[in-house]
PDB file of N, CA and C in Angstrom:
ATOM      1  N   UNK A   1     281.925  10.659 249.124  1.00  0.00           N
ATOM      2  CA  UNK A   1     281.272  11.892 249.508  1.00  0.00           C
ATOM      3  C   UNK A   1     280.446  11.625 250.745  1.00  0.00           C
ATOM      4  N   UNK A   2     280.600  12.385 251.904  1.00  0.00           N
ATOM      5  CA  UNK A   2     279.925  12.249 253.073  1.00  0.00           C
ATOM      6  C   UNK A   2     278.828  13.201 253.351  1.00  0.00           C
ATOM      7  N   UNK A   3     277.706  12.475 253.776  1.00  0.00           N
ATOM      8  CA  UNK A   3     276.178  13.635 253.936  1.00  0.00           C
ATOM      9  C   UNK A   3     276.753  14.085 255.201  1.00  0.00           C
ATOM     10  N   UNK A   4     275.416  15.031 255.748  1.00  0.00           N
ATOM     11  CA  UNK A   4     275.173  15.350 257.131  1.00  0.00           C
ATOM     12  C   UNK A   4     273.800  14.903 257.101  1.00  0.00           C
ATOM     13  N   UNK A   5     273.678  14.532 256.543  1.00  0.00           N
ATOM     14  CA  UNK A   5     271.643  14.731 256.453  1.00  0.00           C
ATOM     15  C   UNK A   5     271.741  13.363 257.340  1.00  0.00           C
ATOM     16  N   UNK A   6     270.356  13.426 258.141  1.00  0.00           N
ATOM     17  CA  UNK A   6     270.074  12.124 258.893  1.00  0.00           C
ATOM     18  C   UNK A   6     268.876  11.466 258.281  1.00  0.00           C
ATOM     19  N   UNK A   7     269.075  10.295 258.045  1.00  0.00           N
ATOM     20  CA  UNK A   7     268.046   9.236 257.955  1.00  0.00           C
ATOM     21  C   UNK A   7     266.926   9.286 258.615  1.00  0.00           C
ATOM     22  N   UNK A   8     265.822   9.663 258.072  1.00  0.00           N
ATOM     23  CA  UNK A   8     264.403   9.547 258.559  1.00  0.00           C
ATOM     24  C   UNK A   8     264.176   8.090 259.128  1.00  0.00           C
ATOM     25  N   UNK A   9     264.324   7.279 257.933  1.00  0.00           N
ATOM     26  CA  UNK A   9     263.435   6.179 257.618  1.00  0.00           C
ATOM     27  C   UNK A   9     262.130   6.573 256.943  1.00  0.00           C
ATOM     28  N   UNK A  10     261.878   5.068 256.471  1.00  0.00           N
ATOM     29  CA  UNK A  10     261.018   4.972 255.649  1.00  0.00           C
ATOM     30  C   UNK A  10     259.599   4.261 255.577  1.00  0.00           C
ATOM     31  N   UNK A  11     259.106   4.497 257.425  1.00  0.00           N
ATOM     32  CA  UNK A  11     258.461   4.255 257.916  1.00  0.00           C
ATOM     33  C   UNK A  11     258.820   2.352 258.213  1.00  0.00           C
ATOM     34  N   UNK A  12     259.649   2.365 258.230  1.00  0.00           N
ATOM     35  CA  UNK A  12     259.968   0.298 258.300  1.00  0.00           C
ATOM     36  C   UNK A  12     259.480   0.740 260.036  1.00  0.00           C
ATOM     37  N   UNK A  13     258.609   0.396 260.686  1.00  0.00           N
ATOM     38  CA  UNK A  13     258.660  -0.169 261.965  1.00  0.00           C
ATOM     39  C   UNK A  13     257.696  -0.655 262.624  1.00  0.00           C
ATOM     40  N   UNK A  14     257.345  -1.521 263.242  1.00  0.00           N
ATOM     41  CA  UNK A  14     256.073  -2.091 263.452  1.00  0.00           C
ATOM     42  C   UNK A  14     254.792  -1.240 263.548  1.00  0.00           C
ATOM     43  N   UNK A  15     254.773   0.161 264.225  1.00  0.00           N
ATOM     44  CA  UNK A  15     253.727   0.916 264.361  1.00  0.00           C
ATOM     45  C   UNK A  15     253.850   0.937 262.665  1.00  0.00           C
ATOM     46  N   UNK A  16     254.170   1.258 262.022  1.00  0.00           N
ATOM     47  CA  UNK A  16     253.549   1.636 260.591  1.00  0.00           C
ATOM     48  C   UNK A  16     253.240   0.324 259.764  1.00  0.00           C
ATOM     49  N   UNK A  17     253.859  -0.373 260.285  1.00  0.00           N
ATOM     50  CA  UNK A  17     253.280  -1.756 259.555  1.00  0.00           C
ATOM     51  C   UNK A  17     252.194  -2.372 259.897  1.00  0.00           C
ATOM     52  N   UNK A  18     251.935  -2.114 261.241  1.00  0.00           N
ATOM     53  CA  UNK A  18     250.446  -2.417 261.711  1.00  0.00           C
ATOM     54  C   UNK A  18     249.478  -1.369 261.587  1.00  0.00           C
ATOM     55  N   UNK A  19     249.772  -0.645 260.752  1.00  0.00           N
ATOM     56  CA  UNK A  19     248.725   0.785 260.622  1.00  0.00           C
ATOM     57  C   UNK A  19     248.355   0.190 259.524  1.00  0.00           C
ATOM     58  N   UNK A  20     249.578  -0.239 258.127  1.00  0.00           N
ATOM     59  CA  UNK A  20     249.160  -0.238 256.951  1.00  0.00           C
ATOM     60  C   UNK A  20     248.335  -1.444 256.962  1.00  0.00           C
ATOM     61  N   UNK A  21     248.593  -2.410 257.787  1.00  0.00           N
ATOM     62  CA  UNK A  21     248.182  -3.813 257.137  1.00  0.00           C
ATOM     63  C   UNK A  21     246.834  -3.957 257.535  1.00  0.00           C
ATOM     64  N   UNK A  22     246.610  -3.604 258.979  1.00  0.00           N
ATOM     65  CA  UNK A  22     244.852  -3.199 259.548  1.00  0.00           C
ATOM     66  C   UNK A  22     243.979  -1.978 258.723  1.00  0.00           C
ATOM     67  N   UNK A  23     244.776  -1.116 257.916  1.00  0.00           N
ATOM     68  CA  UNK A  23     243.669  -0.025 257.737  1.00  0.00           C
ATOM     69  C   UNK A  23     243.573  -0.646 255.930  1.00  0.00           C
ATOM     70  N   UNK A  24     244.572  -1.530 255.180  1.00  0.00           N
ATOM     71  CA  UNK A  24     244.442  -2.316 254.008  1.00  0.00           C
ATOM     72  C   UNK A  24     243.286  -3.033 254.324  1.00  0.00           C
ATOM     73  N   UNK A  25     243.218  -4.115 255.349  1.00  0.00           N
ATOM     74  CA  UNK A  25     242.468  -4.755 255.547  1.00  0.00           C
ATOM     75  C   UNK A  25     240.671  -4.113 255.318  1.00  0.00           C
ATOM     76  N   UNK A  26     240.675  -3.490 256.220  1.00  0.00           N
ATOM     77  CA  UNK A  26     239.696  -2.775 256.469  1.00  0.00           C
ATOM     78  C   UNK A  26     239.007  -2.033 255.278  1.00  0.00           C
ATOM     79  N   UNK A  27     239.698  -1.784 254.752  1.00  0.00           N
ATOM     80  CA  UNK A  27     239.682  -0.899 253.303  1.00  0.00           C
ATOM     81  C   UNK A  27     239.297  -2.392 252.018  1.00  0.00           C
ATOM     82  N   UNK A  28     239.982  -3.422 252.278  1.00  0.00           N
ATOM     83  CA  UNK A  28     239.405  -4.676 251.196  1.00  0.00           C
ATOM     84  C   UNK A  28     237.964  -5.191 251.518  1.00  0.00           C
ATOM     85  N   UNK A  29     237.818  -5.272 253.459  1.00  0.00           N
ATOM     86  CA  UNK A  29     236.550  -5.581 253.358  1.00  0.00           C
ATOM     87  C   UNK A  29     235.489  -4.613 252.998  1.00  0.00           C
ATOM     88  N   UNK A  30     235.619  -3.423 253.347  1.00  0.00           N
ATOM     89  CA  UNK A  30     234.890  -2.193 252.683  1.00  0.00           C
ATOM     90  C   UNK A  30     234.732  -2.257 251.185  1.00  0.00           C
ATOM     91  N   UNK A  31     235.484  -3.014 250.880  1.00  0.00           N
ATOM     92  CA  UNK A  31     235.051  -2.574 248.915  1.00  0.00           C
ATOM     93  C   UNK A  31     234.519  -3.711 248.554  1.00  0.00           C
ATOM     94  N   UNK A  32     234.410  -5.296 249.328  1.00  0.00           N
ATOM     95  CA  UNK A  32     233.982  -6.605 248.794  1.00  0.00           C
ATOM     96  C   UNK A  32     232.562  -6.254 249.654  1.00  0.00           C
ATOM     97  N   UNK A  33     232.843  -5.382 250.594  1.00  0.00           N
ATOM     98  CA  UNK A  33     231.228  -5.526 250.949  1.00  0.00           C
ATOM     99  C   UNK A  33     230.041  -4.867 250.017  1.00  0.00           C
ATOM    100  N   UNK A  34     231.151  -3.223 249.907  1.00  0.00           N
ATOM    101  CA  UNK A  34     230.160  -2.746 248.752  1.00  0.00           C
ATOM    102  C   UNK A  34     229.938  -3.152 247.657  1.00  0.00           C
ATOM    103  N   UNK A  35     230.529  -4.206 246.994  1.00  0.00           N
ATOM    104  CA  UNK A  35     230.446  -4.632 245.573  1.00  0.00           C
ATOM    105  C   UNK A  35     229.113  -5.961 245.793  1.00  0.00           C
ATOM    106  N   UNK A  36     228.825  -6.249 246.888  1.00  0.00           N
ATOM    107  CA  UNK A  36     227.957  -6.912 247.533  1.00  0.00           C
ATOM    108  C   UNK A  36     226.953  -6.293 248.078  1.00  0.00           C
ATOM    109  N   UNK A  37     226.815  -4.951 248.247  1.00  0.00           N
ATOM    110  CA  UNK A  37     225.483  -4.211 248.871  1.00  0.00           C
ATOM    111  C   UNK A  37     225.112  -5.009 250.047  1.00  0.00           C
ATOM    112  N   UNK A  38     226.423  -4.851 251.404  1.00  0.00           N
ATOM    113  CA  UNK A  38     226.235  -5.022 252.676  1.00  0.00           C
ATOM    114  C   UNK A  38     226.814  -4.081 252.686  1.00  0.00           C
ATOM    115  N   UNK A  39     225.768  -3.011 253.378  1.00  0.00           N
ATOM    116  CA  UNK A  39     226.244  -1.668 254.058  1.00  0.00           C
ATOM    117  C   UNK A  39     226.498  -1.398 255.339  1.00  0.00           C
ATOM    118  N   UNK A  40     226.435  -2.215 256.460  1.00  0.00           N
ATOM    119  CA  UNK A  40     226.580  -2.511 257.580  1.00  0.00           C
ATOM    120  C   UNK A  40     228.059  -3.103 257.905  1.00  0.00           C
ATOM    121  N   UNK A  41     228.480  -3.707 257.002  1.00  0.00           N
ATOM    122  CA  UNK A  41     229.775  -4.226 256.713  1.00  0.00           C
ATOM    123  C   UNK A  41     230.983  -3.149 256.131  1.00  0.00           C
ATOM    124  N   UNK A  42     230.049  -2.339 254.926  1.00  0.00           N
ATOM    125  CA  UNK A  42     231.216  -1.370 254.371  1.00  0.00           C
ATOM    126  C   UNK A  42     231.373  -0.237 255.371  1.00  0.00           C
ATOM    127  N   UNK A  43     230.324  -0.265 256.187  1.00  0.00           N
ATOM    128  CA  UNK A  43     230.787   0.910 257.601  1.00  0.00           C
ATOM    129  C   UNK A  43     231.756   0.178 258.453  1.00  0.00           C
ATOM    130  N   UNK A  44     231.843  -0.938 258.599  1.00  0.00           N
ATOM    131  CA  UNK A  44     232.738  -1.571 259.340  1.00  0.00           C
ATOM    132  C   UNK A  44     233.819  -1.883 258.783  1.00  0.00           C
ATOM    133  N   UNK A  45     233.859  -1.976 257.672  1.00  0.00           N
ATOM    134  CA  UNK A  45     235.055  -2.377 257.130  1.00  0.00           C
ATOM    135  C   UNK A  45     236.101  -0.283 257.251  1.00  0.00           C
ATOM    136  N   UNK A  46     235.377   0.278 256.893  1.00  0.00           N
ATOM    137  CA  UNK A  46     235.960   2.064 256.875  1.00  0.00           C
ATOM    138  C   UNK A  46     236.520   1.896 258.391  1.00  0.00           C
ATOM    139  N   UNK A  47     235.450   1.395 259.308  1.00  0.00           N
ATOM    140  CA  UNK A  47     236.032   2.094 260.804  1.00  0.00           C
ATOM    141  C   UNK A  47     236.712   1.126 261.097  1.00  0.00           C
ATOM    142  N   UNK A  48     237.200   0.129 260.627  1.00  0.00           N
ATOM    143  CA  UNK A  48     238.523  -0.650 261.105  1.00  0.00           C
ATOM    144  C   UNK A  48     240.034   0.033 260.093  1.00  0.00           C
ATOM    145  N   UNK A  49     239.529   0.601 259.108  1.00  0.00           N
ATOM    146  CA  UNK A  49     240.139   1.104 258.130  1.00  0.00           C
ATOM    147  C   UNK A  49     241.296   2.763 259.572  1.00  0.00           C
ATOM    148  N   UNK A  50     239.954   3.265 260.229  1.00  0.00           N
ATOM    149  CA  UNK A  50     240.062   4.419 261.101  1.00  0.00           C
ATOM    150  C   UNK A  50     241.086   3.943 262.038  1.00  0.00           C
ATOM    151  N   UNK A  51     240.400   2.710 262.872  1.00  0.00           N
ATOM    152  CA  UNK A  51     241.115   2.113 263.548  1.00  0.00           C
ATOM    153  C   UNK A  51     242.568   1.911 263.775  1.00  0.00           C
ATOM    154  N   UNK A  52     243.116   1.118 262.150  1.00  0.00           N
ATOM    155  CA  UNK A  52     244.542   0.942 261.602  1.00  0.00           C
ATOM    156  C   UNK A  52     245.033   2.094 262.207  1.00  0.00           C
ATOM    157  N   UNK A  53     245.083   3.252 261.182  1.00  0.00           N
ATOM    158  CA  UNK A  53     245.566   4.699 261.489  1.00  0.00           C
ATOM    159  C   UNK A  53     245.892   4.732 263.284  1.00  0.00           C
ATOM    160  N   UNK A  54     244.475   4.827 263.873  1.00  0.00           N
ATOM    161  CA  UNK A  54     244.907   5.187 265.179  1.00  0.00           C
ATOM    162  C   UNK A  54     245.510   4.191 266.167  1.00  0.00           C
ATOM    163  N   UNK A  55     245.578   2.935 265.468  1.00  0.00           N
ATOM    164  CA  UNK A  55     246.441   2.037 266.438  1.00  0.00           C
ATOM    165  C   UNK A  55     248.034   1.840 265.466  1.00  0.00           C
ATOM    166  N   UNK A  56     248.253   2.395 264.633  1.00  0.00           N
ATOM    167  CA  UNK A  56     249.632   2.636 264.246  1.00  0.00           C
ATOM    168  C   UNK A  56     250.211   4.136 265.247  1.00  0.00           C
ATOM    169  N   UNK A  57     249.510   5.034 265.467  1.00  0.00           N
ATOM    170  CA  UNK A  57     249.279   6.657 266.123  1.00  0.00           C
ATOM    171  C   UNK A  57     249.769   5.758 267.805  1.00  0.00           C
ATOM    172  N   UNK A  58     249.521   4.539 268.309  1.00  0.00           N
ATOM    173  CA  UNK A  58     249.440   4.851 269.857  1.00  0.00           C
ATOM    174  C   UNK A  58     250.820   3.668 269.851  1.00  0.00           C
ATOM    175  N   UNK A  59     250.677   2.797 268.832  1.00  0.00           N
ATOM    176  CA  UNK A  59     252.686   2.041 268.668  1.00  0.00           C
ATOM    177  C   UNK A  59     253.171   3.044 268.525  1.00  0.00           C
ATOM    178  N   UNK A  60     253.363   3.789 268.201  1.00  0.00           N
ATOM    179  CA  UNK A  60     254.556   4.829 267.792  1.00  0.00           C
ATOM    180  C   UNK A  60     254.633   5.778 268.590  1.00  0.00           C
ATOM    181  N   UNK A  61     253.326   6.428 269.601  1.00  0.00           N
ATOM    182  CA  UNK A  61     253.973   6.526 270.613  1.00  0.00           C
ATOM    183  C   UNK A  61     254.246   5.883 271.541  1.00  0.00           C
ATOM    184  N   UNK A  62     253.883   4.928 271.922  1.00  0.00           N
ATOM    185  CA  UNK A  62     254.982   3.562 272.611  1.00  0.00           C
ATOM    186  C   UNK A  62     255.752   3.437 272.382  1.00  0.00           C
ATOM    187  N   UNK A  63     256.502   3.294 271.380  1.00  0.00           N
ATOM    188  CA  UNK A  63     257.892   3.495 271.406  1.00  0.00           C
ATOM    189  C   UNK A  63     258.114   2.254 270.142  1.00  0.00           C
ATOM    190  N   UNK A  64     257.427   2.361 269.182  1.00  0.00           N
ATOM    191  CA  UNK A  64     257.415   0.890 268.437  1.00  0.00           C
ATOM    192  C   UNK A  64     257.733   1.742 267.404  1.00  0.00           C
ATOM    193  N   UNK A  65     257.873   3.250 266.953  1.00  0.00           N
ATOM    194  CA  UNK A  65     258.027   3.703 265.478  1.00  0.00           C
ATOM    195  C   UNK A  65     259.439   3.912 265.204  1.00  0.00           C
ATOM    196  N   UNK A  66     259.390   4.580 264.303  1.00  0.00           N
ATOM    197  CA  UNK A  66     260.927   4.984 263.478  1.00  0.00           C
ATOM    198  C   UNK A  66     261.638   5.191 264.869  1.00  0.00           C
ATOM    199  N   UNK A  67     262.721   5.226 264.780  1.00  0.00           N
ATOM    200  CA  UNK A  67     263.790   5.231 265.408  1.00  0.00           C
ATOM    201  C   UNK A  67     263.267   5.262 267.280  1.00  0.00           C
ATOM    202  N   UNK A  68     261.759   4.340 267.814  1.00  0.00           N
ATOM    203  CA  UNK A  68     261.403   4.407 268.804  1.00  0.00           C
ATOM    204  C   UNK A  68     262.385   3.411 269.719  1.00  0.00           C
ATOM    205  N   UNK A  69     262.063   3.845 271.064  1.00  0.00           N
ATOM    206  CA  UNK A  69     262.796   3.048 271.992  1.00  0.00           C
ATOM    207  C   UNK A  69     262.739   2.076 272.089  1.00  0.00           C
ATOM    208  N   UNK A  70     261.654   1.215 271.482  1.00  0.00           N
ATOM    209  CA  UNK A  70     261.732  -0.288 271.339  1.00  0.00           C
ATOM    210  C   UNK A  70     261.449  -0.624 269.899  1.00  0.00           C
ATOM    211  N   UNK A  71     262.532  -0.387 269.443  1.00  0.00           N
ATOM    212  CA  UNK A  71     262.495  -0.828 267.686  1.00  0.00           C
ATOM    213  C   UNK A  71     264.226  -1.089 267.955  1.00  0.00           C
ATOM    214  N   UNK A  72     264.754  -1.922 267.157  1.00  0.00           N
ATOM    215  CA  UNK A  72     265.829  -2.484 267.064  1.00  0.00           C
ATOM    216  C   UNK A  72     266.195  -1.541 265.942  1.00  0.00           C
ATOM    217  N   UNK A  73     267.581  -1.176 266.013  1.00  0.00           N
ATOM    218  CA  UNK A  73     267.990   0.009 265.084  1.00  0.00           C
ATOM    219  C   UNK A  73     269.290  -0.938 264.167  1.00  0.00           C
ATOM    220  N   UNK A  74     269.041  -0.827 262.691  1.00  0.00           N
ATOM    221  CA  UNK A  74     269.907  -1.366 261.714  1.00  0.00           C
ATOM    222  C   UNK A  74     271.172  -0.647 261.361  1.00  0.00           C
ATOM    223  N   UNK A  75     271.650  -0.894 261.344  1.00  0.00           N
ATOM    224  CA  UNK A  75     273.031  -0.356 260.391  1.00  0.00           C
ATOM    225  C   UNK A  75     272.753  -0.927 258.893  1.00  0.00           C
ATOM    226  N   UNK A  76     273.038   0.290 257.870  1.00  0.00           N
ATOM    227  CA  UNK A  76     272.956  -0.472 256.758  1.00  0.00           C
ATOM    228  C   UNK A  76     274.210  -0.180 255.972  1.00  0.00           C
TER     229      UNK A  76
END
């Protein structure tokens, strides 16, 4: 049986992988800080959390996201 539907993806591409893994990050030091009552830290840990997001937002328009001009495209 043959689709027509086209393949999104499933976000596999470096802009989203560097969104998730910087704004994770950011988000672990935010919760070891607060479980520690450094609040200077859990603000920093959120705005690197912000960060992720908007430096996954400027790969992808560079050309690093789903099906971008510099992402190597799979056959599966």
């Amino acid at each position: 049986m043959s689709s027509d539907v086209e393949e999104l993806g499933e976000g596999h591409s470096p802009a989203a992988w560097t969104a998730v893994i910087v704004s994770l990050l950011g988000i672990a030091i935010g919760t070891v800080a607060f479980v520690l009552d450094i609040q200077w830290l859990v603000w920093g840990g959120a705005g690197l959390a912000v960060v992720g997001f908007i430096l996954g937002w400027v790969l992808a328009r560079a050309g690093f996201g789903v099906n971008g001009s510099r992402t190597q495209h799979k056959e599966h």
